[in-house]
C-alpha atoms as a PDB file:
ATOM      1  CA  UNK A   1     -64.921  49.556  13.194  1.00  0.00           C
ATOM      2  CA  UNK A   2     -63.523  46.438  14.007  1.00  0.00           C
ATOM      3  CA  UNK A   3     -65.480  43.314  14.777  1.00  0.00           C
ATOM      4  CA  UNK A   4     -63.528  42.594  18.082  1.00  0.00           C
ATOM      5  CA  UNK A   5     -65.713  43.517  21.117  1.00  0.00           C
ATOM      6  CA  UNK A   6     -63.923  46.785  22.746  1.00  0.00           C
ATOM      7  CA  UNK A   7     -62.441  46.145  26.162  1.00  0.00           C
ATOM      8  CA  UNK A   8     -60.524  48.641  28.662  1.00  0.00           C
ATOM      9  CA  UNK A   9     -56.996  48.619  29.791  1.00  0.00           C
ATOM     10  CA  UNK A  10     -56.405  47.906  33.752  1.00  0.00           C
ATOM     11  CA  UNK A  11     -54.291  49.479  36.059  1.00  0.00           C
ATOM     12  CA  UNK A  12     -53.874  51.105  39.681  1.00  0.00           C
ATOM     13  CA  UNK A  13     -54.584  54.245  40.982  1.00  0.00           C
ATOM     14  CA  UNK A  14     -54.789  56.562  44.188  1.00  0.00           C
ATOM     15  CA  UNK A  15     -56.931  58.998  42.130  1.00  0.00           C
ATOM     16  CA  UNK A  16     -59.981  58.865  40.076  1.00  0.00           C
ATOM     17  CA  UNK A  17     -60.805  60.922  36.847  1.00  0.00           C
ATOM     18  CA  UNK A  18     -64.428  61.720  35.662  1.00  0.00           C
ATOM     19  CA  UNK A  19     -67.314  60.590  33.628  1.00  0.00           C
ATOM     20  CA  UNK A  20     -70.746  61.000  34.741  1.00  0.00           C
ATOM     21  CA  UNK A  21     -70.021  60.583  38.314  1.00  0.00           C
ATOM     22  CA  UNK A  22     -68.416  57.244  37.646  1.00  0.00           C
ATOM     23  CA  UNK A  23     -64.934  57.168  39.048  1.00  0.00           C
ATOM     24  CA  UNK A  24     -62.195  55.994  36.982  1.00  0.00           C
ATOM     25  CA  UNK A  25     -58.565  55.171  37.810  1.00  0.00           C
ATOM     26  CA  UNK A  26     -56.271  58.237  36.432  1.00  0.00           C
ATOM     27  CA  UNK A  27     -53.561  55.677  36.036  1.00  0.00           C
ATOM     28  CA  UNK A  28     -55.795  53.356  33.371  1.00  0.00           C
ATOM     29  CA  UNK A  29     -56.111  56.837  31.169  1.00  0.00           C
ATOM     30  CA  UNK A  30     -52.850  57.401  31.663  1.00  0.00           C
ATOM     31  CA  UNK A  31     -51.679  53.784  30.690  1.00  0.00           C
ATOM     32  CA  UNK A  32     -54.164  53.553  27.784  1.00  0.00           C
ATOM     33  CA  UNK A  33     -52.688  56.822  25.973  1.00  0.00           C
ATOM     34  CA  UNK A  34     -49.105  55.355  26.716  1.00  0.00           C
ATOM     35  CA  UNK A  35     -50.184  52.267  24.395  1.00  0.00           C
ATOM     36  CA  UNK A  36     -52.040  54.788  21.695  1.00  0.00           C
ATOM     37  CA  UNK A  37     -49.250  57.210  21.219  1.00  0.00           C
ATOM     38  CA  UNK A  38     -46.715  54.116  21.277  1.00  0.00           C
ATOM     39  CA  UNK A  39     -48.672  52.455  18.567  1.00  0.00           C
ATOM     40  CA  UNK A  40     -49.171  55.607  16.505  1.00  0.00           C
ATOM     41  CA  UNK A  41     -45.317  56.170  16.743  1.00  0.00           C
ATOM     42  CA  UNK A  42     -44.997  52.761  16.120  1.00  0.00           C
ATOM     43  CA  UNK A  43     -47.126  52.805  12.827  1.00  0.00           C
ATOM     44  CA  UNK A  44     -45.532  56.264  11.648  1.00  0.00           C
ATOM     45  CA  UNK A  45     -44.545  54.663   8.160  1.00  0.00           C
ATOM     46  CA  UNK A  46     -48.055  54.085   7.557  1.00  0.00           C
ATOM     47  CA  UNK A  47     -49.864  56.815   9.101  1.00  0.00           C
ATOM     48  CA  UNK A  48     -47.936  59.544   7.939  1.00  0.00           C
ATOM     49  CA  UNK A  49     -48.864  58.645   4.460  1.00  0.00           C
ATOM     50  CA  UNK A  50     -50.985  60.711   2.269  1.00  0.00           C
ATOM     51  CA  UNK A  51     -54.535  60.895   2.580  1.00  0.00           C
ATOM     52  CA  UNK A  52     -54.470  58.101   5.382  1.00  0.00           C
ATOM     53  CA  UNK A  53     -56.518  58.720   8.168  1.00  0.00           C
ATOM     54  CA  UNK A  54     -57.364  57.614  11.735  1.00  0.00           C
ATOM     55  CA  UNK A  55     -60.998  56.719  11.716  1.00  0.00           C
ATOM     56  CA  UNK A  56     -62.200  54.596  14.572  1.00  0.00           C
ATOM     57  CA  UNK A  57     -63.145  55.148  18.403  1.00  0.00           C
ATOM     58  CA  UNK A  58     -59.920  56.695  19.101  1.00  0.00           C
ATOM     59  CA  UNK A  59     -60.490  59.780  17.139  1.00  0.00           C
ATOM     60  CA  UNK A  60     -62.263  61.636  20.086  1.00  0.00           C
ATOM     61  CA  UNK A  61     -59.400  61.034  22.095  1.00  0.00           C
ATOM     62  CA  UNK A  62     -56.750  62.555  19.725  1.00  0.00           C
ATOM     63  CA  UNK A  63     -59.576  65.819  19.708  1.00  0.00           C
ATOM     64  CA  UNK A  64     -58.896  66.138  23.200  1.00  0.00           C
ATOM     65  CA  UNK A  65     -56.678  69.461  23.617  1.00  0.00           C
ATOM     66  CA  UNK A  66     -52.694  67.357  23.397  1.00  0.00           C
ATOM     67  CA  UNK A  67     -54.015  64.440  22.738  1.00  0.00           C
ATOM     68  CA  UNK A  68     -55.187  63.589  26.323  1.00  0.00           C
ATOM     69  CA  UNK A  69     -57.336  60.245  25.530  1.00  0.00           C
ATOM     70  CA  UNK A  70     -59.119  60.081  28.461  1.00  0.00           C
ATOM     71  CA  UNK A  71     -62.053  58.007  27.157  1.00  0.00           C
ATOM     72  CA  UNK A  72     -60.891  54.019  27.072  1.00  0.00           C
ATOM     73  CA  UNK A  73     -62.608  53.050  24.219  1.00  0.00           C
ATOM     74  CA  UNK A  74     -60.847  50.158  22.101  1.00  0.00           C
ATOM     75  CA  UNK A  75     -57.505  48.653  21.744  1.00  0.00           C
ATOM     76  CA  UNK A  76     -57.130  48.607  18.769  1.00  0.00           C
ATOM     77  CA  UNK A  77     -55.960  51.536  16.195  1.00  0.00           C
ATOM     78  CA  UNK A  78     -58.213  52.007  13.395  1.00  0.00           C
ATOM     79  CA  UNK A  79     -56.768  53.034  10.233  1.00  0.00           C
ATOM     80  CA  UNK A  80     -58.652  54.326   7.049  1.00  0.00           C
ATOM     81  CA  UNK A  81     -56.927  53.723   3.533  1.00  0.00           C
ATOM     82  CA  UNK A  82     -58.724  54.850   0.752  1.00  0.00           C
ATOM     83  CA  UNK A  83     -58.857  52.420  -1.837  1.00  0.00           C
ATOM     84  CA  UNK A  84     -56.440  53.777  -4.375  1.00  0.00           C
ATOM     85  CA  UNK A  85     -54.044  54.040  -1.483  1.00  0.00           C
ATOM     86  CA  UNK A  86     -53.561  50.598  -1.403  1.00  0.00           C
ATOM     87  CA  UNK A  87     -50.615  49.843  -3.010  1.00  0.00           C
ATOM     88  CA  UNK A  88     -48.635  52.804  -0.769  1.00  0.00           C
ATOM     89  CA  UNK A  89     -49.554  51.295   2.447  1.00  0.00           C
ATOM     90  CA  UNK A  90     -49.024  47.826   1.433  1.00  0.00           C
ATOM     91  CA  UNK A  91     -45.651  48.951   0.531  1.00  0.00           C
ATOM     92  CA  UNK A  92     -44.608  50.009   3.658  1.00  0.00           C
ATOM     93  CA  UNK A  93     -46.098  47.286   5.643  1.00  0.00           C
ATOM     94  CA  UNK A  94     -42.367  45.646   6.028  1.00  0.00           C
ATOM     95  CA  UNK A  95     -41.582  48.996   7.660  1.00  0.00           C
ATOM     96  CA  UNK A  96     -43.828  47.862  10.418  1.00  0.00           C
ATOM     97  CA  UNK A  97     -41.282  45.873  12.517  1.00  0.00           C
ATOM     98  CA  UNK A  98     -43.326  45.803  15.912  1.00  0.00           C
ATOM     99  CA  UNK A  99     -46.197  44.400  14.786  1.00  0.00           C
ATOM    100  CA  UNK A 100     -46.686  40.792  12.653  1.00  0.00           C
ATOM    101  CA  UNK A 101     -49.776  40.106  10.730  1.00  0.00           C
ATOM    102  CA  UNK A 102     -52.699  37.929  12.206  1.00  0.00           C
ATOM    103  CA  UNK A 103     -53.284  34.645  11.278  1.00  0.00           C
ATOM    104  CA  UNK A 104     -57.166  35.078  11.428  1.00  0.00           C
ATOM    105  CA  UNK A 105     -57.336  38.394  10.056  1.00  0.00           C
ATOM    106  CA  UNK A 106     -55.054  39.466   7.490  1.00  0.00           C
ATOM    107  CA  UNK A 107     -55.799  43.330   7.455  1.00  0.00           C
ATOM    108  CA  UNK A 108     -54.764  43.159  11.368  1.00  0.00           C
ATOM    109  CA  UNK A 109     -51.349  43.637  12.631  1.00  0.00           C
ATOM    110  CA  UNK A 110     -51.161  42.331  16.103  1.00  0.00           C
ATOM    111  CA  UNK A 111     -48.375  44.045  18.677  1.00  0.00           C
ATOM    112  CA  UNK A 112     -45.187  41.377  19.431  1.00  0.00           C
ATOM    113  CA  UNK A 113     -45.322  44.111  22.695  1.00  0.00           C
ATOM    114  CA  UNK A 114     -48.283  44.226  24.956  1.00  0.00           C
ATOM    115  CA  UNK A 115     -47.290  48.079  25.455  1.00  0.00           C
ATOM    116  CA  UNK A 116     -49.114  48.486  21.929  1.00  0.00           C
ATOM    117  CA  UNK A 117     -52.417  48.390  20.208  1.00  0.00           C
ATOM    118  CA  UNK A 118     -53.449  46.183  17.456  1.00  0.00           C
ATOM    119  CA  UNK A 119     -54.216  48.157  14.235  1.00  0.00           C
ATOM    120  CA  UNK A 120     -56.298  47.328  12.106  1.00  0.00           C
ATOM    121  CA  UNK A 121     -56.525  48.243   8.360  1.00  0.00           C
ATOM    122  CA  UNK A 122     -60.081  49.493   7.136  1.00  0.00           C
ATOM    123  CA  UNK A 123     -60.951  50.298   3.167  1.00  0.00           C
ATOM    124  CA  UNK A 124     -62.843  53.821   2.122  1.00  0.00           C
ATOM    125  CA  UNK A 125     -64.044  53.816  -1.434  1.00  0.00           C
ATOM    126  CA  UNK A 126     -65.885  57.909  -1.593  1.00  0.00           C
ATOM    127  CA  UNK A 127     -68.099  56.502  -4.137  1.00  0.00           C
ATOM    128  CA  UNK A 128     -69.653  53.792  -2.628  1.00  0.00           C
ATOM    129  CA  UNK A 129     -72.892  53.410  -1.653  1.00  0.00           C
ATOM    130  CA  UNK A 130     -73.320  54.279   2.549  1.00  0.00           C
ATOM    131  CA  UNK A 131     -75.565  50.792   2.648  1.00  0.00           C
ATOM    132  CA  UNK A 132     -72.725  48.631   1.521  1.00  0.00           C
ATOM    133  CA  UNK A 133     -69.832  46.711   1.536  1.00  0.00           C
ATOM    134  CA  UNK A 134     -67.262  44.960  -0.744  1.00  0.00           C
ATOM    135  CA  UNK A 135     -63.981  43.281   0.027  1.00  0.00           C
ATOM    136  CA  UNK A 136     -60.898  44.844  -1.902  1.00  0.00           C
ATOM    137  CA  UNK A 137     -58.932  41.260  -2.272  1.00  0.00           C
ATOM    138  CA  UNK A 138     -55.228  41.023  -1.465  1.00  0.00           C
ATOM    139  CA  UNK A 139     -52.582  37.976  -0.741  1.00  0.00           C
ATOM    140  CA  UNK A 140     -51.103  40.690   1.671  1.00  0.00           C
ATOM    141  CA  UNK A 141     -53.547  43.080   2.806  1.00  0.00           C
ATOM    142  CA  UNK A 142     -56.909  42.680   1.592  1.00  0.00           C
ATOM    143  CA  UNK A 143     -59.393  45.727   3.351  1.00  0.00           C
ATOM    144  CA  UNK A 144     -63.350  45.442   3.980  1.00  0.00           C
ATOM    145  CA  UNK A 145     -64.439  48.288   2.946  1.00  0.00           C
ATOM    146  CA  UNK A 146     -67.478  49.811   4.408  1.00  0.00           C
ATOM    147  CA  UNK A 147     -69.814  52.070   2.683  1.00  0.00           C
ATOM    148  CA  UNK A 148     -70.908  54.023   5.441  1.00  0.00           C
ATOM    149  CA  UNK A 149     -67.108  55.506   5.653  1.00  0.00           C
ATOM    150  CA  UNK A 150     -67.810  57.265   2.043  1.00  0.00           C
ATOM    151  CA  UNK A 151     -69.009  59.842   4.399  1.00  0.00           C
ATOM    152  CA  UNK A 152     -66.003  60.638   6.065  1.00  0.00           C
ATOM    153  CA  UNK A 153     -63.899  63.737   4.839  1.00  0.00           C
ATOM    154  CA  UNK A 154     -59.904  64.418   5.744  1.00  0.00           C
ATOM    155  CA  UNK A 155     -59.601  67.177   8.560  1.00  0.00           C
ATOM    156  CA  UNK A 156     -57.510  68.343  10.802  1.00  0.00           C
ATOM    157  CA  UNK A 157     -53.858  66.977  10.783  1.00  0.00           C
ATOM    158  CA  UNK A 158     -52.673  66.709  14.627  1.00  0.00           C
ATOM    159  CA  UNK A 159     -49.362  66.162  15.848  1.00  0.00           C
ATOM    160  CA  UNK A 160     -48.497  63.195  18.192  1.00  0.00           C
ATOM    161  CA  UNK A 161     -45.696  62.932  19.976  1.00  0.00           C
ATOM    162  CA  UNK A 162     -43.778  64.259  16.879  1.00  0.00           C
ATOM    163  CA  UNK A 163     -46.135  62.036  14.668  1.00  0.00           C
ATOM    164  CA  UNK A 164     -48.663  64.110  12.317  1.00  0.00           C
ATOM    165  CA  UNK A 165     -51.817  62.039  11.933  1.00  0.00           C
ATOM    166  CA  UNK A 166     -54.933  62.785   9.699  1.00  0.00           C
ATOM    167  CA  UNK A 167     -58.415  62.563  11.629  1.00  0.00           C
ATOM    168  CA  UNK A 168     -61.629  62.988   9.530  1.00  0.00           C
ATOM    169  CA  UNK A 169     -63.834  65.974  10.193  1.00  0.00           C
ATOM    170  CA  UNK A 170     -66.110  65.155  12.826  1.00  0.00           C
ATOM    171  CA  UNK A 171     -69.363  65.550  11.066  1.00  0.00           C
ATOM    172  CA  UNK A 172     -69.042  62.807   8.772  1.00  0.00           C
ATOM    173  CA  UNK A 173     -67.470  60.491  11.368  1.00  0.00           C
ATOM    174  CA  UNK A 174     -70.419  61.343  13.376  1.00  0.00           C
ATOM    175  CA  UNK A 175     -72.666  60.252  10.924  1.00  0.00           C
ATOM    176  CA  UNK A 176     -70.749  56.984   9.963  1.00  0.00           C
ATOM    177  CA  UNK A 177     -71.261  56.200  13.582  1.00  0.00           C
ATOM    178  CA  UNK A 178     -75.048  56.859  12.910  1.00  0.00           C
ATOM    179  CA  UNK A 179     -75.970  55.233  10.000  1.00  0.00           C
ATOM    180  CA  UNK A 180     -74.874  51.831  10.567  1.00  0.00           C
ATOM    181  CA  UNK A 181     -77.450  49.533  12.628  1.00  0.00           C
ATOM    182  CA  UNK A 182     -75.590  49.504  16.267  1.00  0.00           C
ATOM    183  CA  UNK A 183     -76.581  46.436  18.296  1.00  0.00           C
ATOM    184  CA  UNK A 184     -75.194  45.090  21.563  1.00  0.00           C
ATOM    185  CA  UNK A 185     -72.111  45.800  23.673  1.00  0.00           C
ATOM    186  CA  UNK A 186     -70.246  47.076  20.465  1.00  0.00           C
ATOM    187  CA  UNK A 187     -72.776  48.670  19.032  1.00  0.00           C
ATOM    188  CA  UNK A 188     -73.557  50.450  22.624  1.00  0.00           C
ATOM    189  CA  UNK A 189     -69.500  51.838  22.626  1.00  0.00           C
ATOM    190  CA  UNK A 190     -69.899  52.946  19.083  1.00  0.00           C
ATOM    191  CA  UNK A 191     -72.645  55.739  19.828  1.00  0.00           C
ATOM    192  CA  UNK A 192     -71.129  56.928  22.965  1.00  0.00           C
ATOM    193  CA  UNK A 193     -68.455  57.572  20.440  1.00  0.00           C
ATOM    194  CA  UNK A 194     -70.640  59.042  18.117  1.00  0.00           C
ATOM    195  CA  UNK A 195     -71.382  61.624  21.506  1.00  0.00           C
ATOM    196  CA  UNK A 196     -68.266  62.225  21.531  1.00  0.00           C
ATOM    197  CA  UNK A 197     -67.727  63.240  18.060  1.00  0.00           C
ATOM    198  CA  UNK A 198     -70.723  65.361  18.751  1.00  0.00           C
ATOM    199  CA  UNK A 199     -68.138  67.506  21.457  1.00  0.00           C
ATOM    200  CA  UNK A 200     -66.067  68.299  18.418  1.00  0.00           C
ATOM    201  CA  UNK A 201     -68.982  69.481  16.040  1.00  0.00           C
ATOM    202  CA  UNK A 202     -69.511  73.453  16.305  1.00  0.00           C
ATOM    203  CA  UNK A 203     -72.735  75.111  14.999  1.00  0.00           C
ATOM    204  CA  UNK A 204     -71.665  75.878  11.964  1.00  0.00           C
ATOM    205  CA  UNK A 205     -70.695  72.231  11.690  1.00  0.00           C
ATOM    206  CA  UNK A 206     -74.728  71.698  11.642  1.00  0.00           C
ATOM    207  CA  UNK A 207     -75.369  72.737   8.591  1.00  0.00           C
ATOM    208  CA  UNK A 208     -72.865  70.165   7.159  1.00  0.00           C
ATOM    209  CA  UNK A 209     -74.713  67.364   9.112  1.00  0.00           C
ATOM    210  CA  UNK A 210     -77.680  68.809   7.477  1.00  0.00           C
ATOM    211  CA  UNK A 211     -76.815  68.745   3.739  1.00  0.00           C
ATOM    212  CA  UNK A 212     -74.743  65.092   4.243  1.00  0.00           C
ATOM    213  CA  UNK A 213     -77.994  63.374   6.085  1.00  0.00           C
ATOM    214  CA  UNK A 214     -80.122  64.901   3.097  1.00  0.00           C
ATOM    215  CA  UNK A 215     -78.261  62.950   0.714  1.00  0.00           C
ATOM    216  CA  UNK A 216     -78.731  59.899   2.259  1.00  0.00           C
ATOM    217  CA  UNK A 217     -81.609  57.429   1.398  1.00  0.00           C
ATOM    218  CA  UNK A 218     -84.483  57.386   3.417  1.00  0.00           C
ATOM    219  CA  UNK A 219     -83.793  53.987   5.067  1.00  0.00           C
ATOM    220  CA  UNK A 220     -80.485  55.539   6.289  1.00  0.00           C
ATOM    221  CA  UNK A 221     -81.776  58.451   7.717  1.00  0.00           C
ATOM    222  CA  UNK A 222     -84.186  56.017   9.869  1.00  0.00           C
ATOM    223  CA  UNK A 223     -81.455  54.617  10.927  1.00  0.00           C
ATOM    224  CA  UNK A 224     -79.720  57.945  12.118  1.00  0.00           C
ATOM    225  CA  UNK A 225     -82.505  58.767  14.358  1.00  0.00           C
ATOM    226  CA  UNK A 226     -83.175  55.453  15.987  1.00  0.00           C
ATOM    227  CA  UNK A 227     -79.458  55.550  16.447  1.00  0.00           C
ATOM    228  CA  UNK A 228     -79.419  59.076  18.054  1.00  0.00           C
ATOM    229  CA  UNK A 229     -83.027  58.001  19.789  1.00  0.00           C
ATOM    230  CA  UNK A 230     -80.871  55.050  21.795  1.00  0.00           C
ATOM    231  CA  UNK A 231     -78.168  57.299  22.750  1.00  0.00           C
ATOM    232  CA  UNK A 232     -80.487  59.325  24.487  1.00  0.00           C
ATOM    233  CA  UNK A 233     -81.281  56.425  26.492  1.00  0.00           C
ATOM    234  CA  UNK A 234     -77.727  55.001  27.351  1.00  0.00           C
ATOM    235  CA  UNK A 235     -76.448  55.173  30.880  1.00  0.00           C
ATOM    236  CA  UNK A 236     -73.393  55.943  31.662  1.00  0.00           C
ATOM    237  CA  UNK A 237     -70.638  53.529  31.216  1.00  0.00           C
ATOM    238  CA  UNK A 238     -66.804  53.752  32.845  1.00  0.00           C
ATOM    239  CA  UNK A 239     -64.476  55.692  30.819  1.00  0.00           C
ATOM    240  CA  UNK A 240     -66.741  56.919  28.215  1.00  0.00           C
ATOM    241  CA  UNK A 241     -68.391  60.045  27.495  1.00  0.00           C
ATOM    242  CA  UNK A 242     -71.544  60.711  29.750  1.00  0.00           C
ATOM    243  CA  UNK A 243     -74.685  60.399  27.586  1.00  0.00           C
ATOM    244  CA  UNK A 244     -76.648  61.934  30.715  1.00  0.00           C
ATOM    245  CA  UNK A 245     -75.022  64.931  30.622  1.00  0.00           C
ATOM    246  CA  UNK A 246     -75.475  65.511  26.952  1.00  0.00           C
ATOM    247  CA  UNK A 247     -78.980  64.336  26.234  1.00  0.00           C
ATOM    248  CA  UNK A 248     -80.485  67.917  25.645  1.00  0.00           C
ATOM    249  CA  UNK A 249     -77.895  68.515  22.758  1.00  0.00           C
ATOM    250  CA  UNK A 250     -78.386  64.636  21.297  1.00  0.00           C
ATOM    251  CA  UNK A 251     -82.413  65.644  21.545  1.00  0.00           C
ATOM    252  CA  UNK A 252     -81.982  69.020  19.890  1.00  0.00           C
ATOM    253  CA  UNK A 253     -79.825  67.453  16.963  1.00  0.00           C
ATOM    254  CA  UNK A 254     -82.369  64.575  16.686  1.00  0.00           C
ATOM    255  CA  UNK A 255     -85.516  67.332  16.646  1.00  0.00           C
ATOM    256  CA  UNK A 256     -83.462  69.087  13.806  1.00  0.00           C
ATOM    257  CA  UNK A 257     -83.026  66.295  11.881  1.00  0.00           C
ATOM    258  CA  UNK A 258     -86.521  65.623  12.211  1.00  0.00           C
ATOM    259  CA  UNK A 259     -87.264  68.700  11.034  1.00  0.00           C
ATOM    260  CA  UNK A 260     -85.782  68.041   7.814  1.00  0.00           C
ATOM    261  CA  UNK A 261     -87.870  64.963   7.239  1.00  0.00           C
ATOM    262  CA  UNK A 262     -90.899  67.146   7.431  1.00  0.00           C
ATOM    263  CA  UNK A 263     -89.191  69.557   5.111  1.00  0.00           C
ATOM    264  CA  UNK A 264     -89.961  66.495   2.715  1.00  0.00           C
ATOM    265  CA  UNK A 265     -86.613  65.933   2.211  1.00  0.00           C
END
């Protein structure tokens, strides 16, 4: 969600973990989830809020069973606050004492510790358009708010380290990752996040995807195929989820969805 280009964590290791037969240092997952659950527990005044969610590329790493985050996706800690939220998180931003505000970007808190993440503050307005965008002005915390999170819905509520954090449901998290035009390094990160969220999504699941992308305007929905059309040509990168591995099930939810467009819909 952020503009910041996503980077991994280092580290040392005598053992490798997986990912498309790309070896990765253990030790690097096992530093990275060190720094997310230290930042979530660090940000418990906020997260723990009502109706505030976890959004960004970390959310397939808090799906894992306890939390594992083995994929090193961003460092940063996305945050969702819907728009008549506002005033509860700004509220508690004083409560915040490891983190200070950044000078170039007022809705990110940047970590005095480099043990932490940076989190960074992101606006969802359910009515707004998918194509769009608006800035919800603030002296304090002012959020860009993007339209194409007006698809996400609260799920599951997951316990961290004694912290209980909201995570959308993946279906409309998969398709925020979808309809918005990826490009570049970023842009490359973002789907293989999107395949991740696609590990979480059960059959049944489908027919949500179905009856969201329906709704969506044409242009959108060409969007979400070219999207899912790159992903099936990504190679593998370090870290992140292996798009080789999972190309029959990114094909078969591309053919369905191209199914509905002959459907006329």
């Amino acid at each position: 969600m952020t503009p910041r280009t996503a980077a991994a964590a280092g580290g040392h290791s005598r053992g490798f973990g997986w990912t498309g037969g790309i070896r990765v240092p253990i030790l690097l997952d096992v530093a990275f989830r060190d720094r997310l659950v230290a930042t979530i527990q660090a940000a418990r005044p906020v997260v723990e809020l009502p109706e505030i969610l976890i959004i960004g590329s970390e959310v397939p790493n808090l799906l894992q069973p306890g939390a594992a985050a083995t994929l090193v996706v961003s460092l940063d800690l996305d945050i969702g606050v819907p728009v008549h939220r506002h005033g509860d998180v700004k509220a508690r931003l004083g409560e915040l004492m490891e983190f200070a505000p950044s000078v170039d970007e007022p809705s990110v808190l940047t970590p005095h510790s480099p043990h932490l993440l940076e989190v960074n503050f992101v606006g969802i307005d359910p009515g707004q358009d998918p194509g769009d965008a608006y800035v919800l002005e603030d002296d304090r915390l002012p959020l860009l708010v993007f339209g194409a999170l007006s698809l996400v819905r609260p799920g599951a509520t997951i316990e961290v380290e004694g912290v209980k954090v909201r995570v959308p449901q993946p279906t409309g998290l998969l398709l925020e990752k979808l309809v918005t035009d990826r490009t570049g390094e970023k842009g490359e990160r973002d789907l293989l996040v999107a395949l991740g969220l696609l590990d979480a999504v059960s059959p049944a699941d489908l027919d949500e995807v179905d009856a969201t992308y329906r709704r969506l305007r044409p242009e959108l929905r060409h969007v979400v195929r070219s999207n899912l059309t790159l992903l099936s040509l990504l190679a593998p990168r370090a870290g992140m989820p292996d798009p080789l591995s999972r190309r029959a099930d990114v094909a078969a939810l591309l053919r369905r969805l191209d199914a509905l467009e002959g459907e006329g819909s």
